[in-house]
Every structure is written in C-alpha cells, then in structure tokens.
Protein backbone atom coordinates (compact mmCIF):
# COMPACT_ATOMS: atom_id res chain seq x y z
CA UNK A 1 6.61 -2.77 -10.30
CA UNK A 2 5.84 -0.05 -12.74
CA UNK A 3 3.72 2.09 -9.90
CA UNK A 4 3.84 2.85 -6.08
CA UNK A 5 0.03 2.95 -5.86
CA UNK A 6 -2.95 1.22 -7.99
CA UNK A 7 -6.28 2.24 -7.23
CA UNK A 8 -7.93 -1.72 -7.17
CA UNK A 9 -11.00 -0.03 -9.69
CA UNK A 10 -9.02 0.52 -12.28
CA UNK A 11 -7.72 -3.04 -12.10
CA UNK A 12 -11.24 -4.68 -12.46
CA UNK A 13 -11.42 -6.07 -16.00
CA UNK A 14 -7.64 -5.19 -16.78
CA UNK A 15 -6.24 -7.72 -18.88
CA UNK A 16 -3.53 -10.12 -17.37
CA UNK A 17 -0.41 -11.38 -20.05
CA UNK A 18 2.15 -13.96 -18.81
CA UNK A 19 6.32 -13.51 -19.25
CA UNK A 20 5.96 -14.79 -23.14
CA UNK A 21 3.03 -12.21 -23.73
CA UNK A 22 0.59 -14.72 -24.35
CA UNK A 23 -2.62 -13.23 -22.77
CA UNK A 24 -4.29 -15.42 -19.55
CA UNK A 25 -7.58 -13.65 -18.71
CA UNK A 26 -8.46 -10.57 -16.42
CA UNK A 27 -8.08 -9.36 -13.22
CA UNK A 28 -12.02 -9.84 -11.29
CA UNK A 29 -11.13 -8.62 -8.30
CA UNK A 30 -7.84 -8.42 -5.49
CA UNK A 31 -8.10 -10.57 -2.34
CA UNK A 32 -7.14 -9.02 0.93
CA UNK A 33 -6.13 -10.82 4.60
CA UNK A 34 -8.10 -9.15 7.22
CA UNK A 35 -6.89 -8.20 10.46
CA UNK A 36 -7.86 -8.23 14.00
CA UNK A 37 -5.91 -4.31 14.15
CA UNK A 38 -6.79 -1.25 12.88
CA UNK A 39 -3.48 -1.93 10.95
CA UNK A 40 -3.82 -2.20 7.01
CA UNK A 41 -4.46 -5.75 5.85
CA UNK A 42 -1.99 -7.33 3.21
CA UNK A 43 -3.11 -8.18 -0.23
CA UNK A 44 -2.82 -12.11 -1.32
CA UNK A 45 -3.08 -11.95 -4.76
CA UNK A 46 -5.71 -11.71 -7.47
CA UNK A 47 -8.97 -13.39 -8.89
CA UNK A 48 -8.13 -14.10 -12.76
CA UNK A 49 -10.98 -15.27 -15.32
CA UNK A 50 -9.50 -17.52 -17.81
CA UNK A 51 -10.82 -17.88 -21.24
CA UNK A 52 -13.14 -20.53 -20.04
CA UNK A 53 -14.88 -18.10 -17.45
CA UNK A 54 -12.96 -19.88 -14.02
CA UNK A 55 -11.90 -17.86 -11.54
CA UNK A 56 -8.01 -18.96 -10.30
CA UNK A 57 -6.34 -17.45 -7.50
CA UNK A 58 -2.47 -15.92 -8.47
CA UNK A 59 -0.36 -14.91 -5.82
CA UNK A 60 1.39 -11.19 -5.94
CA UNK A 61 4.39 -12.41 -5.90
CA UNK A 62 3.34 -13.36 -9.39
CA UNK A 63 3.02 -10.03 -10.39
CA UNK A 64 5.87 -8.20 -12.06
CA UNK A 65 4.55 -5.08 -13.46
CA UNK A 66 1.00 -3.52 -13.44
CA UNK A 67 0.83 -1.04 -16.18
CA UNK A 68 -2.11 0.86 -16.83
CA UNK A 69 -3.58 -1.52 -19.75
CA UNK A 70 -2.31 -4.42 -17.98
CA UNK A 71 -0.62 -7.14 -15.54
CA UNK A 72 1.95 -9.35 -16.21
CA UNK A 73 2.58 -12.18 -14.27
CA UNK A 74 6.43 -13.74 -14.00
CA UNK A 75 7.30 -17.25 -15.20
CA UNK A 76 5.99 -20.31 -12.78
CA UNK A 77 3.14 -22.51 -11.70
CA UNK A 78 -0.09 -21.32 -11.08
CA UNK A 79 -2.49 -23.71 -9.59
CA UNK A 80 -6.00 -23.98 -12.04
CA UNK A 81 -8.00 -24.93 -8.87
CA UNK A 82 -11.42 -22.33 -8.91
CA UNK A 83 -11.04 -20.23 -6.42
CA UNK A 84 -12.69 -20.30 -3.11
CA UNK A 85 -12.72 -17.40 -0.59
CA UNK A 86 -11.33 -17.95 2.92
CA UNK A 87 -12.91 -16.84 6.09
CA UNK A 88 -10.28 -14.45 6.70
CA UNK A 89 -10.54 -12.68 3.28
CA UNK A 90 -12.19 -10.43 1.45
CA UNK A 91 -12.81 -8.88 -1.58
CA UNK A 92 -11.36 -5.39 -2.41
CA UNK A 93 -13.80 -4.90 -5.62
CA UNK A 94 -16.86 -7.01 -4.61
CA UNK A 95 -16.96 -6.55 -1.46
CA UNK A 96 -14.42 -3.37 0.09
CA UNK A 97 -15.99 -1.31 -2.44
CA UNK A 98 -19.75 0.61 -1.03
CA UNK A 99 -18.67 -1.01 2.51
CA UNK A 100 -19.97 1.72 5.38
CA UNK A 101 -16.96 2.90 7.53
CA UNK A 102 -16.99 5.38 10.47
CA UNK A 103 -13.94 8.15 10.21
CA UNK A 104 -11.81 7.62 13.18
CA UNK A 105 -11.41 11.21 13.77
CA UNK A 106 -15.10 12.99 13.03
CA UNK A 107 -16.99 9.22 13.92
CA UNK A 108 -18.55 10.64 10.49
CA UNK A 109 -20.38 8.14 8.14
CA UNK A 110 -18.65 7.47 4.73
CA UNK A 111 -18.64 4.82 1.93
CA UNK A 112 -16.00 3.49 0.17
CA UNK A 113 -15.69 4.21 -2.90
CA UNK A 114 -11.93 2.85 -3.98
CA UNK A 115 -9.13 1.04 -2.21
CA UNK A 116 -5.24 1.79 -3.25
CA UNK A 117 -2.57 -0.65 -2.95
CA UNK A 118 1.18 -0.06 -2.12
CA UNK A 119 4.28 -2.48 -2.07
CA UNK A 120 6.32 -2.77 0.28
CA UNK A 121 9.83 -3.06 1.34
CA UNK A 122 9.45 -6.85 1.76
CA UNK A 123 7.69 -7.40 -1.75
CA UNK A 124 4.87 -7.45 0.15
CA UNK A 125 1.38 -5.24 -1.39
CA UNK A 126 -0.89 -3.56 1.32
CA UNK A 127 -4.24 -1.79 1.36
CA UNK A 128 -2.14 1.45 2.37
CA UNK A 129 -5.32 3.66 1.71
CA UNK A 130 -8.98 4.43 1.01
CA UNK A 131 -11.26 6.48 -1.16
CA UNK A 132 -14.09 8.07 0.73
CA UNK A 133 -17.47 10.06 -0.33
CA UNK A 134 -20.11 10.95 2.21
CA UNK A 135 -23.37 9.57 2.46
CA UNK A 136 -25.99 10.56 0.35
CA UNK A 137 -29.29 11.72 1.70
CA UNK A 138 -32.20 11.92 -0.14
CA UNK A 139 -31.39 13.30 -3.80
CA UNK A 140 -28.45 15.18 -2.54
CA UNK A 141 -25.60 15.89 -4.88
CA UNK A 142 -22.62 13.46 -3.85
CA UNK A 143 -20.07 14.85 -2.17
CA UNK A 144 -16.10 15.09 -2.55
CA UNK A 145 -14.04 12.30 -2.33
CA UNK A 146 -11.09 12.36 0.17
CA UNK A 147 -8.04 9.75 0.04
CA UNK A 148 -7.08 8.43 3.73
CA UNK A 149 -5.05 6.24 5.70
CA UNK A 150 -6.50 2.77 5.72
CA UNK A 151 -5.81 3.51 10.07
CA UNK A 152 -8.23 6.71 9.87
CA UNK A 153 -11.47 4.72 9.55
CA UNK A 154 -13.44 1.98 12.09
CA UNK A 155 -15.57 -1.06 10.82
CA UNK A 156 -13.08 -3.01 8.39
CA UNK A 157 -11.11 -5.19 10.82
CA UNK A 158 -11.51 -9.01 11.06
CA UNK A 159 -13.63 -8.67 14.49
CA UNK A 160 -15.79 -5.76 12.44
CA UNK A 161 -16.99 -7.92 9.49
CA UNK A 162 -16.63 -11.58 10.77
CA UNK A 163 -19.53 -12.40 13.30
CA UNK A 164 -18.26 -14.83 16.40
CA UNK A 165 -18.70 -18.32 13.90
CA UNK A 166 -16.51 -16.69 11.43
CA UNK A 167 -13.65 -15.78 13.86
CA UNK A 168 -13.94 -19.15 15.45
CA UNK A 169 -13.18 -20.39 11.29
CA UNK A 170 -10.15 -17.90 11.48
CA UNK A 171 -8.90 -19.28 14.69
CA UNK A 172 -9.24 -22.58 13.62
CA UNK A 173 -6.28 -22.03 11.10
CA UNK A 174 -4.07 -19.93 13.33
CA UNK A 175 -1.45 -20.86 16.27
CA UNK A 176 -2.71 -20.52 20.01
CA UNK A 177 0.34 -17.84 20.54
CA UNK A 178 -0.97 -16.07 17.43
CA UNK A 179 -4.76 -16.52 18.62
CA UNK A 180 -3.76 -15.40 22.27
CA UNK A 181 -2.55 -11.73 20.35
CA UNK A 182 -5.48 -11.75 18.25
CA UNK A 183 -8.13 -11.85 21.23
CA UNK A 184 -6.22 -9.18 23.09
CA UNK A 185 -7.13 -6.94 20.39
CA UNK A 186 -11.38 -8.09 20.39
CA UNK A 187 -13.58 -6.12 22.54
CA UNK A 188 -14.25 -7.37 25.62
CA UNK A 189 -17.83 -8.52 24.93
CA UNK A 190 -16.65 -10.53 21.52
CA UNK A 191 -13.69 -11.79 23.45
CA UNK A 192 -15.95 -13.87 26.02
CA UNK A 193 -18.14 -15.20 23.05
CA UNK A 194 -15.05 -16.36 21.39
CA UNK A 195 -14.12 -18.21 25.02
CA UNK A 196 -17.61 -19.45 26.00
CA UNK A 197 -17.13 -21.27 21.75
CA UNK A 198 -13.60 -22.85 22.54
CA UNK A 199 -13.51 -26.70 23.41
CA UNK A 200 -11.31 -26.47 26.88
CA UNK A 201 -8.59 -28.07 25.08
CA UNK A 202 -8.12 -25.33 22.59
CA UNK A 203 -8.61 -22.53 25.29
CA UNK A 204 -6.13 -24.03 27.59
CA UNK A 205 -3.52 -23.89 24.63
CA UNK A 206 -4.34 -19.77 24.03
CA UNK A 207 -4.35 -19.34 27.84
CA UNK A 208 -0.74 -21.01 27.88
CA UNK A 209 0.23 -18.29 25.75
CA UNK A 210 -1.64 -15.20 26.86
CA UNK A 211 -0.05 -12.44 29.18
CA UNK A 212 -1.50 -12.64 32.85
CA UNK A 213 -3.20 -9.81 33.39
CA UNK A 214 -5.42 -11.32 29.97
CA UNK A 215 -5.11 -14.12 32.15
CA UNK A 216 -6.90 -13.32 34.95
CA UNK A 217 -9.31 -11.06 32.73
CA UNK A 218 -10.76 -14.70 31.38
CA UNK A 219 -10.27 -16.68 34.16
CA UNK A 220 -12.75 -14.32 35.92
CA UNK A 221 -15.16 -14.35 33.21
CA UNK A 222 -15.30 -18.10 33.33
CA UNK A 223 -17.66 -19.91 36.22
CA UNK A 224 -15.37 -21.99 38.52
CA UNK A 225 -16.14 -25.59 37.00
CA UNK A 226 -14.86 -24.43 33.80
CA UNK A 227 -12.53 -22.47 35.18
CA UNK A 228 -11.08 -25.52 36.99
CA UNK A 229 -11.77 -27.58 33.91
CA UNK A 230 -9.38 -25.44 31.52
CA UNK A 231 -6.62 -25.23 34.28
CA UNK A 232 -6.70 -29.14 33.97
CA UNK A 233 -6.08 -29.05 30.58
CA UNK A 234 -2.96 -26.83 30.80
CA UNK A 235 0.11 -27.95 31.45
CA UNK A 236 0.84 -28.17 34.57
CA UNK A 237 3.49 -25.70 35.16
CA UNK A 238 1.63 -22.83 33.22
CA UNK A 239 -1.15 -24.06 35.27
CA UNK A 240 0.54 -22.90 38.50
CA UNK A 241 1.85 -19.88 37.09
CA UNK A 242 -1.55 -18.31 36.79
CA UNK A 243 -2.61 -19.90 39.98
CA UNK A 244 0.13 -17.99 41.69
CA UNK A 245 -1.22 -14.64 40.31
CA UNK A 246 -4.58 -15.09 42.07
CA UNK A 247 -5.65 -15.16 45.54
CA UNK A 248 -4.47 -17.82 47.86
CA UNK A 249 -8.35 -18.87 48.46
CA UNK A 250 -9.26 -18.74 44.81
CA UNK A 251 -6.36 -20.89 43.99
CA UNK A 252 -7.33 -23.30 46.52
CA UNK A 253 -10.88 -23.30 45.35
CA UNK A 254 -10.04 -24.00 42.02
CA UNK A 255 -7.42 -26.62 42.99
CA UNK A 256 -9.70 -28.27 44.91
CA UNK A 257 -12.39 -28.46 42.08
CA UNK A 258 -9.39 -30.53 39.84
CA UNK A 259 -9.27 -34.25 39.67
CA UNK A 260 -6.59 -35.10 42.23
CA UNK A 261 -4.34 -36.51 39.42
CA UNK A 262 -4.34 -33.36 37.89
CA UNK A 263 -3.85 -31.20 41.15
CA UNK A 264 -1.06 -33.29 42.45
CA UNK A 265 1.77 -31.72 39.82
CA UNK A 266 0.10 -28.41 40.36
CA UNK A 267 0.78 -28.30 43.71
CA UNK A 268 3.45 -29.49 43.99
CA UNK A 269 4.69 -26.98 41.40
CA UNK A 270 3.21 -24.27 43.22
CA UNK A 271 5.35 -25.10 46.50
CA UNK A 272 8.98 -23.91 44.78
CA UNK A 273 9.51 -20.14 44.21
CA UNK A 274 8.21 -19.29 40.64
CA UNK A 275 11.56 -18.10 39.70
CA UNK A 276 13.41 -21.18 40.34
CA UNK A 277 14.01 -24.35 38.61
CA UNK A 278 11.43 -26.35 40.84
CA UNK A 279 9.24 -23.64 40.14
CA UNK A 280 9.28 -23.32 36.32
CA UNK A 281 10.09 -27.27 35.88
CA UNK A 282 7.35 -29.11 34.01
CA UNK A 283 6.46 -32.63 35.66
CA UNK A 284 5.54 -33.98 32.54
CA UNK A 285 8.94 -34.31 30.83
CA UNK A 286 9.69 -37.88 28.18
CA UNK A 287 10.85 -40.07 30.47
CA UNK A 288 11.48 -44.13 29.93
CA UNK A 289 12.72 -47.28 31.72
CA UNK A 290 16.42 -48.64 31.07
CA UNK A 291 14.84 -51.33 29.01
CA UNK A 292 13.01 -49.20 26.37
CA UNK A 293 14.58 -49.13 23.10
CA UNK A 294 15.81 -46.36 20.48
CA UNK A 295 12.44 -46.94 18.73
CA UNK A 296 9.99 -46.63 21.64
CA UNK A 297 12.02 -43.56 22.61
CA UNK A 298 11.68 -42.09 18.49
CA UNK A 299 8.07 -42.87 18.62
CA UNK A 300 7.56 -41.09 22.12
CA UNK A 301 9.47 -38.10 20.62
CA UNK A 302 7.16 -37.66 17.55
CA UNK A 303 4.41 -37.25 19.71
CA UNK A 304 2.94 -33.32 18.69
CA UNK A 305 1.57 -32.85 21.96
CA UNK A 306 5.47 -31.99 23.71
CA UNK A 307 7.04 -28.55 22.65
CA UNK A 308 10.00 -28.43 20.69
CA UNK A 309 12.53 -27.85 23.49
CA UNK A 310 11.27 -31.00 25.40
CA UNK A 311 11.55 -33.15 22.88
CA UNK A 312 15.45 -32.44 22.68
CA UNK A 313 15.92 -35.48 24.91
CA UNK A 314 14.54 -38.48 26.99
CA UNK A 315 15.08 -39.15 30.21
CA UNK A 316 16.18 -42.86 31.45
CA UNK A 317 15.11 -43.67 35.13
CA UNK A 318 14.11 -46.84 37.46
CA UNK A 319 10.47 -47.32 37.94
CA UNK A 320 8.41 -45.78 38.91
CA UNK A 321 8.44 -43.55 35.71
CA UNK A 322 6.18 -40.64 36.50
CA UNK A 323 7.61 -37.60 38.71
CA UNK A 324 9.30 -38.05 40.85
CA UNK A 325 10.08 -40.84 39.80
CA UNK A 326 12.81 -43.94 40.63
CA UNK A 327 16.45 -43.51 40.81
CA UNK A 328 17.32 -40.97 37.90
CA UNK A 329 20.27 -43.08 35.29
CA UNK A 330 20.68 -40.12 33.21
CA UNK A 331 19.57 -38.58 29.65
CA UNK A 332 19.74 -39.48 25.73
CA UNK A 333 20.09 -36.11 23.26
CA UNK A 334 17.32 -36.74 20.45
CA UNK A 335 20.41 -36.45 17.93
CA UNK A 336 22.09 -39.61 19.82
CA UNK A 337 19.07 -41.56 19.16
CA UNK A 338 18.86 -40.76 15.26
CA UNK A 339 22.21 -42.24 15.64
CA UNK A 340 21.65 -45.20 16.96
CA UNK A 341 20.01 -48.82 15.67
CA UNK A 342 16.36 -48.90 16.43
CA UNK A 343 16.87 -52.28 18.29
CA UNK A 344 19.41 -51.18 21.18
CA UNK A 345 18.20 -50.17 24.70
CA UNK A 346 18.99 -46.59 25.56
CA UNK A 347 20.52 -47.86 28.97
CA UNK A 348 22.90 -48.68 26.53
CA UNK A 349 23.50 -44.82 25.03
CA UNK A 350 22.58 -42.82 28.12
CA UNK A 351 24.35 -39.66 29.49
CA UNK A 352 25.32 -40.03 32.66
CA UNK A 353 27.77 -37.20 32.63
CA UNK A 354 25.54 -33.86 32.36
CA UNK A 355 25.17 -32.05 35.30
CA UNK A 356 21.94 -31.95 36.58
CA UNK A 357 19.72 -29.02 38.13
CA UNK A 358 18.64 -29.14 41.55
CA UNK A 359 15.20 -27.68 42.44
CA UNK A 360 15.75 -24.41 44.48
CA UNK A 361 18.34 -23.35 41.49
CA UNK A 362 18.11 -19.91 40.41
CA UNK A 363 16.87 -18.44 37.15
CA UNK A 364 20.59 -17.18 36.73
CA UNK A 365 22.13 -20.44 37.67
CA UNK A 366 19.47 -22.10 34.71
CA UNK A 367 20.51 -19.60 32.34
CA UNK A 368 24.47 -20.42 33.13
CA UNK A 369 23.61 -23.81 32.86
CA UNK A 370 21.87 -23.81 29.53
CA UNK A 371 24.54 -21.60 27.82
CA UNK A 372 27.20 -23.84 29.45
CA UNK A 373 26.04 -27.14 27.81
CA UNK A 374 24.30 -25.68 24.85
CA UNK A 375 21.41 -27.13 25.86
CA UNK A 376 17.25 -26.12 25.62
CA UNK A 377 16.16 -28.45 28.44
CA UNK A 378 17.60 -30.32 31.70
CA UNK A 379 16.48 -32.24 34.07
CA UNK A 380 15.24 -30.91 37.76
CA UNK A 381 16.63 -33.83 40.43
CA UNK A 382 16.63 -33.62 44.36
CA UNK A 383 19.26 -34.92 46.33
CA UNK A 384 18.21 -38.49 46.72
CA UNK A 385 18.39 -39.00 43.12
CA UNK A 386 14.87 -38.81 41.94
CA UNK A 387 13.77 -36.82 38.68
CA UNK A 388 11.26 -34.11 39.50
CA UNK A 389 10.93 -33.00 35.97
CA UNK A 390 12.68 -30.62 33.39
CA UNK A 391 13.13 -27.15 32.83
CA UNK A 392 12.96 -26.15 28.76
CA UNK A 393 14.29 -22.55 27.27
CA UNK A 394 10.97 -21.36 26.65
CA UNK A 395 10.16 -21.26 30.39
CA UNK A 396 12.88 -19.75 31.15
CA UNK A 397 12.74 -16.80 28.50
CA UNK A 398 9.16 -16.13 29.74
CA UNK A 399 10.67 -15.23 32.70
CA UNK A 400 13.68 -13.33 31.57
CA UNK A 401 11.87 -11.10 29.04
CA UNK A 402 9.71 -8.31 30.88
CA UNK A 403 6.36 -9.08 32.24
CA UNK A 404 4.02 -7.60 29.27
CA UNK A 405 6.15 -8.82 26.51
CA UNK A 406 3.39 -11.05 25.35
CA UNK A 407 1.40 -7.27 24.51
CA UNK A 408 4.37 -6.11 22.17
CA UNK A 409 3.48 -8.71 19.56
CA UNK A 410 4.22 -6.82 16.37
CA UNK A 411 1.94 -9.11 14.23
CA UNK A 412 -1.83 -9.72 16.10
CA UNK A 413 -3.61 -11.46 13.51
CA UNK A 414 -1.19 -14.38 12.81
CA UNK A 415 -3.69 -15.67 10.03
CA UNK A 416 -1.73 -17.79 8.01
CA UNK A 417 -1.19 -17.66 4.48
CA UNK A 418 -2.93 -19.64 1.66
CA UNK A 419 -0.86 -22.57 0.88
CA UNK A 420 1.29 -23.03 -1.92
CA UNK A 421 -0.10 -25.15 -3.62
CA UNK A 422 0.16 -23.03 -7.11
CA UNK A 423 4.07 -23.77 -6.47
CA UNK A 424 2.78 -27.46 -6.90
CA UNK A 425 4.82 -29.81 -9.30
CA UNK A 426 2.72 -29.23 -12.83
CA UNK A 427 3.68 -33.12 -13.19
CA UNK A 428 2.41 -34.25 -10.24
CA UNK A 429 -0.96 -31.99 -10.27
CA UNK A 430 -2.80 -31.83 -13.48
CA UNK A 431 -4.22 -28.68 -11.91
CA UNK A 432 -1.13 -26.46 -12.21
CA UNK A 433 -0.05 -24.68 -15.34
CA UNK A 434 2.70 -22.91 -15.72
CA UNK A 435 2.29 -18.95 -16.60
C-alpha cells in the first residue's frame, strides 16, 4: 500500500483502475464488520459503481495501492453480483459518517465527521480511528475537529446500532462458541432479550460453550420449565456439569422437571466425580451392533449433530445398544472404515486390542491415555464389560485449561466473513469478471 492511513472521505468518488490500467468505476463507499467490543471493527472491502451505475462488492485484499487520485485493484475475479449489505455491516461513508458517539472519557456528545483506515500486520485494514467535531447548538460556529482512537468513543458497537432482531440475524451466521463470547460482552438487559429470542435448541448449543459463572447468570434468568427445557437439549454431560455448579435442591428441581429419558444419563453422569472419566464421559457416544456394516457405520458418522472428536470412531457392542449397553466387542477408527468395502460387517474390522478406560479414572490417567494411543476419544467401560460411554479431547481440555478460559477469547464477535464467492470460477459463474 502506498499509505498507512486513508481518511474513507477522501475515497468517496475516487476512481478505481485494475492491474492493466483499464479504469472499473469508483469507490461509493467502504464496508466495515461491526463488533460486539469496543475494539475497532475490520474493513471488508469496498462498494464500486461500474460504468453501468451497479454497485459490486471488492474485497481489500483486492486492493494494491490507494494513491491519492486513485485505487488499483490486483489481478483476479471479482464477483458482478449488486451488492447487498449484511446485518453485521455498515457503511463508513453513508452511514459512519454524522453518526452521534459519546467520548469515553468526557461522556461528551460528538459527531463523526471522518473515519481513517490502517493496515495491518496480517494484510488486514481496520477502522484504527475517528474524526470528531462537537455538536452544534443553535447557529454556533462549529467547533475543532479532534482525531481519536476508534476505543475512545461509546455507541458504534454491534449491540449499539443493531436492535435485538438484528443481533438475532448476526447470530444466525455465527458459531455457538463464537455467539457464547459475543453475549458475554451485551449488557445484561440485551443479553436476556437475546435468550428469551433463542429456540431452546440454539440456546442449549451457546450454553454448551459459555463459561459457568455466564452459566448460572442465564440459567437464573430463565423460569424453571425453560430452564429444564434447555438442560434437555444439552448434551448430557455438559448438562451435568452446570447442574453440579448449582445447589443440590435446584439441581434436583430441575432434574425432576426433565422427561425421565432425558434425566436418566444426567444422573447418572452426575454420580462420578466431575474430574474423572465417568464424570466427563458422554453417554451418547456412536455405537452399533456386530452386524452393522461399513456403510451404516459411514452414514452414522456423517451425522453433523456429533463433534469432531466423537466421530473419530464407532463403537461395536451386543444389544442392547444404548449406555450401558451389552457386552462391549471393541472399536473401529473412522480411518479403518474409509478403508474398508462398504458391504463388510465391522465385527469383521473391530479393535479389540485398545485399552479401555474405566470410570473412576483420573483426568491424569485420561490425559496419559490419550497421548499414549494418539487418540481424541475412548471408550468409558466398567468391570463387567459394559460400555458406559466415551470420553473425547475436548472434555478433557475444558478441564485442564483454567476455569475462566472461556473469558480470554481474543476474538468476541466471531462474525464470519462474506463468502468468496468473487474467487468464483469466471467459467462457471457468468457473474464473475476478472479485474
């Protein structure tokens, strides 16, 4: 880049060339990510009129130079799609621009008058700071203008200019561990509007990721039918983690207000130590008869709804198949069954070698056990041979890693980037050019 700092005013109207010279349009106006923080948002890219009057979105990393007559844009595809603004967005020019802040310091009025722009180390281009005049009153001469830190002033984060209906559109787009940081950061009041909104499905995924003391925070806000309903939907094991944290007669009440199918696990999670494999085991592992075959085991694996870790493997037992279940036969790695024909049985490819873990084994005994066998999950059995489910990494870092760790998320806002689709294959999408 030809600059360290662009003041997005000057850029309005500014002609944009691509890597042949050939001129494309002009810069209209600089789109922004917003952020739950106080912490300054990153830019996305530009709005560029063609010669036909649309407006197209082009990424920054697009940009090569910004001089002060123009911007030139490096060689590949831009998608010609109009652009469309995102809930989580907004406009430096058209809408940054005359926006009423408070200054952090002096809780002083002021309007924006410009934004400036910086790069960063990673390529990346942030709203680093702001132009600021006082209010006028009356027919008052205008006052000064001072250059801040985008940090100094109040009223510009995500939770400041979205109403409840718009963060519930961010949300939609973001990860629950990512959504979990992001409502840390609300105000209490917006926080329990943006709960009261969730389906309990979505809320139980965000409270599976939140710290406990946020935890309990929400759990208390929520009346005890709800309460009881969300806990349902959780799994089961981060269901009696937070149970453990309150009360013994608040648990019960809200155990007692589950359906007893759902209670069952939960207690009987809830009766090992919390550090210990019986204790951070889920109940709900993949588990299939000796008769199922590779394919029913590959289609069981693809389901979306089991993390990562459990999904590693399958594990073979005699009916009955849900924990604790029949005599335990052993386990198939999810790289043995990409091996294998679809056709055989996996009695036919099962492990019957691996050691297992027994239920009152300690969080330093899992960890020696994981590293030993290069594994990310293994099975929980008792000693007369029955499967009582499976411990996966993840559970097992949450508990190594210090209690608030979930607060020292660097990144709050986890709002997701707009998708590449102006990398698209010109060939395959008559709406991409290339520049």
């Amino acid at each position: 880049m030809s600059t360290d700092r662009v003041f997005v005013a000057r850029l309005a109207g500014m002609a944009v060339f691509g890597p042949d010279g050939e001129r494309i349009g002009k810069v209209r106006d600089l789109v922004a990510s917003l952020r739950v923080d106080a912490s300054p948002p990153r830019v996305l890219g530009l709005v560029v009129e063609l010669a036909t009057r649309r407006r197209i979105f082009v990424p920054m990393l697009r940009v090569t130079s910004i001089d002060p007559g123009a911007v030139t844009l490096a060689t590949g595809s831009v998608s010609l799609r109009g652009f469309a603004q995102r809930p989580n967005e907004t406009l430096l020019v058209g809408q940054l621009i005359d926006a009423r802040v408070r200054l952090v310091e002096s809780g002083e009025e002021v309007v924006v008058v410009d934004a400036a722009i910086e790069p960063t180390r990673s390529r990346d281009w942030v709203v680093g700071r702001l132009a600021l005049r006082a209010r006028r009153h009356g027919l008052s001469r205008r006052g000064p203008v001072q250059v801040v830190p985008w940090n100094a002033v109040t009223g510009l984060s995500l939770s400041d200019r979205q109403g409840t209906a718009g963060l519930l559109a961010v949300f939609e787009t973001m990860r629950p561990a990512d959504v979990a940081a992001a409502l840390s950061e609300l105000p209490e009041k917006r926080q329990h509007e943006v709960v009261d909104s969730l389906d309990d499905e979505r809320l139980a995924d965000v409270f599976e990721e939140m710290s406990e003391s946020d935890q309990r925070k929400l759990l208390e806000h929520l009346n005890a039918e709800r309460a009881a309903d969300v806990l349902e939907a959780m799994s089961p094991d981060d269901a009696a983690d937070l149970l453990h944290e309150l009360p013994d007669a608040d648990a019960d009440a809200l155990l007692a207000l589950m359906e007893p199918g759902e209670s069952g696990p939960v207690r009987r999670l809830m009766s090992y130590s919390s550090d210990t494999a019986g204790g951070l085991m889920t109940p709900e592992p993949i588990i299939l008869r000796p008769d199922a075959t590779v394919a029913e085991a590959l289609a069981r694996i693809r389901n979306p709804d089991y993390p990562p870790a459990l999904a590693s493997m399958v594990f073979v037992c005699r009916p009955p198949s849900e924990t604790p279940t029949g005599r335990y036969l052993g386990c198939v790695h999810t790289q043995r069954l990409l091996r294998e024909a679809p056709f055989d049985l996996v009695a036919g490819v099962v492990d019957t070698e691996l050691a297992r873990l027994t239920p009152d084994a300690t969080l330093g005994e899992i960890t020696r056990y994981f590293a030993a066998y290069n594994l990310v999950a293994g099975p929980v059995v008792d000693s007369e041979d029955h499967l009582l489910g499976a411990v996966s990494v993840d559970d097992v870092l949450d508990h190594l890693l210090p209690p608030d760790w979930r607060d020292r998320l660097t990144e709050p806002e986890g709002v997701p980037d707009r998708e590449p689709d102006h990398d698209a294959n010109p060939d395959a999408n008559p709406e991409v050019a290339d520049a």
